[in-house]
Protein backbone atom coordinates (compact mmCIF):
# COMPACT_ATOMS: atom_id res chain seq x y z
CA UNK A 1 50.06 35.34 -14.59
CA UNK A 2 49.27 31.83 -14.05
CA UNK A 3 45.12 32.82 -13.94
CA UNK A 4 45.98 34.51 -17.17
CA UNK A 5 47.04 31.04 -18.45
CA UNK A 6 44.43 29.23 -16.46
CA UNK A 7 41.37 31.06 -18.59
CA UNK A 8 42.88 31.35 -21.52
CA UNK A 9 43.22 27.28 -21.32
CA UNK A 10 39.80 27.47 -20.63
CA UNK A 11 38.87 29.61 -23.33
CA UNK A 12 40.67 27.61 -25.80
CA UNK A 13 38.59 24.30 -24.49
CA UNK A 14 35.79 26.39 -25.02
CA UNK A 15 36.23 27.21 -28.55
CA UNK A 16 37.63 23.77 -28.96
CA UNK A 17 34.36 22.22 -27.95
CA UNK A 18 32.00 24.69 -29.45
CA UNK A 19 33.84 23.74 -32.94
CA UNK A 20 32.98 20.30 -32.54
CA UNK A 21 29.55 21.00 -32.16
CA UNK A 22 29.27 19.68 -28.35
CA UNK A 23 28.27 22.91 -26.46
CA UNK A 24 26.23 25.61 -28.43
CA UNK A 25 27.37 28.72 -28.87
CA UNK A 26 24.07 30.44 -28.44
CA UNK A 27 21.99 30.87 -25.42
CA UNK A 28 19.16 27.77 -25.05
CA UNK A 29 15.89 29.31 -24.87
CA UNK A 30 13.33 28.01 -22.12
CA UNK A 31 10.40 25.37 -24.14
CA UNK A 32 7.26 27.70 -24.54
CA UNK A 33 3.66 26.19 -23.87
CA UNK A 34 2.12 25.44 -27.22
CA UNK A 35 -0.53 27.39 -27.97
CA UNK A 36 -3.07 24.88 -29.57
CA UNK A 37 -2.65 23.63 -26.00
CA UNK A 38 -6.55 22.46 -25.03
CA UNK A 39 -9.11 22.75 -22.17
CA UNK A 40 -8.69 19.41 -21.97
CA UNK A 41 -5.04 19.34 -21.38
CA UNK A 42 -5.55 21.48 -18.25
CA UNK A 43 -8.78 19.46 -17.01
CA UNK A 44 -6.46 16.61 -16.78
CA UNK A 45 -3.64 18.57 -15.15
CA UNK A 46 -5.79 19.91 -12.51
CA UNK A 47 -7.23 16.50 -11.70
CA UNK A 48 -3.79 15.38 -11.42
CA UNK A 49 -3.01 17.94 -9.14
CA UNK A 50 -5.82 17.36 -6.90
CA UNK A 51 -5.27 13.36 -6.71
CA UNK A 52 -1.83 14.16 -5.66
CA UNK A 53 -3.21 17.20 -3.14
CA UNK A 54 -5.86 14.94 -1.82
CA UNK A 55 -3.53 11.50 -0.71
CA UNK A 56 -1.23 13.53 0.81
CA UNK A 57 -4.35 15.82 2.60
CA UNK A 58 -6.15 12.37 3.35
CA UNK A 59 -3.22 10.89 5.24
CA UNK A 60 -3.03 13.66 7.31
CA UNK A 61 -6.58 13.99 8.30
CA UNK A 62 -7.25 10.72 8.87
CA UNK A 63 -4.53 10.29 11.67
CA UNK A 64 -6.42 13.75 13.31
CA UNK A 65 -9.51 12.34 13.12
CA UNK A 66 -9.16 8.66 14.16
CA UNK A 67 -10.17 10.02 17.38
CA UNK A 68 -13.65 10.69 16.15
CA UNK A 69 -13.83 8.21 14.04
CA UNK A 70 -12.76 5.77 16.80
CA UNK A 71 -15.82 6.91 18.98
CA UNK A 72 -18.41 7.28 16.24
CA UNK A 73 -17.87 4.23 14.70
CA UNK A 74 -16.43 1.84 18.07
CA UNK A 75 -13.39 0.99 16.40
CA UNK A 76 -11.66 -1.29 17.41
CA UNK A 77 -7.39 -1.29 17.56
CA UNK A 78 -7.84 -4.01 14.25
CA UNK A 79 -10.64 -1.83 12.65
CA UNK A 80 -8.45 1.74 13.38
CA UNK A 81 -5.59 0.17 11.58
CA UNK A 82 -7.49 -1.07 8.62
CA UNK A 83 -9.12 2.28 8.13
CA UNK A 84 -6.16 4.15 8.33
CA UNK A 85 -4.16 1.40 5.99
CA UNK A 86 -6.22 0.54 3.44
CA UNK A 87 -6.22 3.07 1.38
CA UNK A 88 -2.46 2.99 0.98
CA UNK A 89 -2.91 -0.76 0.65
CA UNK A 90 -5.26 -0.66 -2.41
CA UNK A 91 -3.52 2.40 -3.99
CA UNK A 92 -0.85 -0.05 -4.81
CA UNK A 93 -3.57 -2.79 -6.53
CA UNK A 94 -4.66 0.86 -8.26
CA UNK A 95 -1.35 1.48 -9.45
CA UNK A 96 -1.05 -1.70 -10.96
CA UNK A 97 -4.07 -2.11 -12.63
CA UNK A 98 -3.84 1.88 -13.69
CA UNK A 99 -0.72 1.61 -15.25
CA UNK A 100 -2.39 -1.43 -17.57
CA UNK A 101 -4.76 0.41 -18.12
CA UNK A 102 -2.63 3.74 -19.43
CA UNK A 103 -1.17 1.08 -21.97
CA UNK A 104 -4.61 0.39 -23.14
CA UNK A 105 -6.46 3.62 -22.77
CA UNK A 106 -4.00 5.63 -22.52
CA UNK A 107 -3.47 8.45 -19.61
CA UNK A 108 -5.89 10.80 -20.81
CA UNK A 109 -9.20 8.66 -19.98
CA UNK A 110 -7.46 6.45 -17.24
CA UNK A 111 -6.86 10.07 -15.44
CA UNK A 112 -10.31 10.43 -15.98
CA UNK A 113 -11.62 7.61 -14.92
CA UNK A 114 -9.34 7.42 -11.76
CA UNK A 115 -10.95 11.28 -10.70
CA UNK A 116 -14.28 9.22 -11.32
CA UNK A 117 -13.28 6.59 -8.41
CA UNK A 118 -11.60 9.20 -6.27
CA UNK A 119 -14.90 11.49 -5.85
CA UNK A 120 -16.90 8.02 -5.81
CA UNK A 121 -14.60 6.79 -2.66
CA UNK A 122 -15.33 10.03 -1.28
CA UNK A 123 -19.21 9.87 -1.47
CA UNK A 124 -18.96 6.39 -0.13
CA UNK A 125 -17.09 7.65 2.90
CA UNK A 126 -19.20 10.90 3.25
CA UNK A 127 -22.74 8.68 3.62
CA UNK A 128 -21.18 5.72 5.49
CA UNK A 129 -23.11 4.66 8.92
CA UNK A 130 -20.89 1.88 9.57
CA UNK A 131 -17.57 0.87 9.72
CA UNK A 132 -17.69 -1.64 6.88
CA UNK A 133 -19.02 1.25 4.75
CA UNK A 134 -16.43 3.47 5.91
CA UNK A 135 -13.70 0.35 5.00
CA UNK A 136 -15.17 0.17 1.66
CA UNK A 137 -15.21 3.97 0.94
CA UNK A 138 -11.40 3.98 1.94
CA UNK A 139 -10.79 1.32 -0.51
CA UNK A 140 -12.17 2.60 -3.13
CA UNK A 141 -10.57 6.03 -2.69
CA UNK A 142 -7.40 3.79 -2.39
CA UNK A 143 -8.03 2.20 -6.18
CA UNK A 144 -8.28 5.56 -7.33
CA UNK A 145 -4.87 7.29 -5.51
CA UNK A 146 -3.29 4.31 -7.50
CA UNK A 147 -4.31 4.76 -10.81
CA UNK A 148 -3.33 8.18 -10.96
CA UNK A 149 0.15 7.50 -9.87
């Protein structure tokens, strides 16, 4: 008896509500993908994506491969921890300047351009000889993790 009063309080809140417009009384549908949506839309997405992928991915690997590194380059304890920090380090100068940037370019070309420094930082690392190369590459990779966050 009393869960017979119990829903039909409930019921009358219900209708109550619905009356006053708070709660709909039809099902919400899910927000569909437009379908003017462009190439360029999911360029940008994908590069987003992959920025995102990559930090995480480049965190990771570096810690695995500071032994190599380490012997390849003789590293010292200073030089390990400035490889290994300064990309996180300059990612948050990137994110600064990057979100400046979105106000002035907007987020379109600044995602563009911060893929541009990524793959850049990334060829820089790739050729480097040294470890101030190396340092340099991981900077620059850091500039662009920033201005895509």
């Amino acid at each position: 008896m009393e869960a017979e009063i119990s829903d039909d309080s409930e019921r009358n809140i219900m209708s109550s509500t619905e009356k006053e417009g708070l709660l709909p009384s039809h099902s919400v549908s899910q927000p569909q993908c437009p379908k003017n949506t462009t190439f360029f839309v999911y360029l940008l997405t994908c590069f987003a994506a992959i920025g995102g992928f990559l930090f995480g991915y480049d965190t990771g690997v570096v810690s695995g491969a500071m032994i190599l590194l380490r012997d390849e380059f003789q590293l010292s304890t200073l030089w390990q921890e400035l490889v290994v920090s300064t990309t996180i380090g300059t990612a948050i100068i990137g994110s600064i300047v990057g979100g400046m940037l979105n106000d002035i370019l907007g987020r379109k070309p600044n995602l563009l351009c911060a893929s541009a420094v990524f793959t850049l930082g990334a060829s820089v690392m790739a050729i480097s000889k040294d470890k101030v190369v190396l340092l340099i590459g991981r900077m620059i990779v850091g500039l662009g993790v920033g201005k895509i966050f």
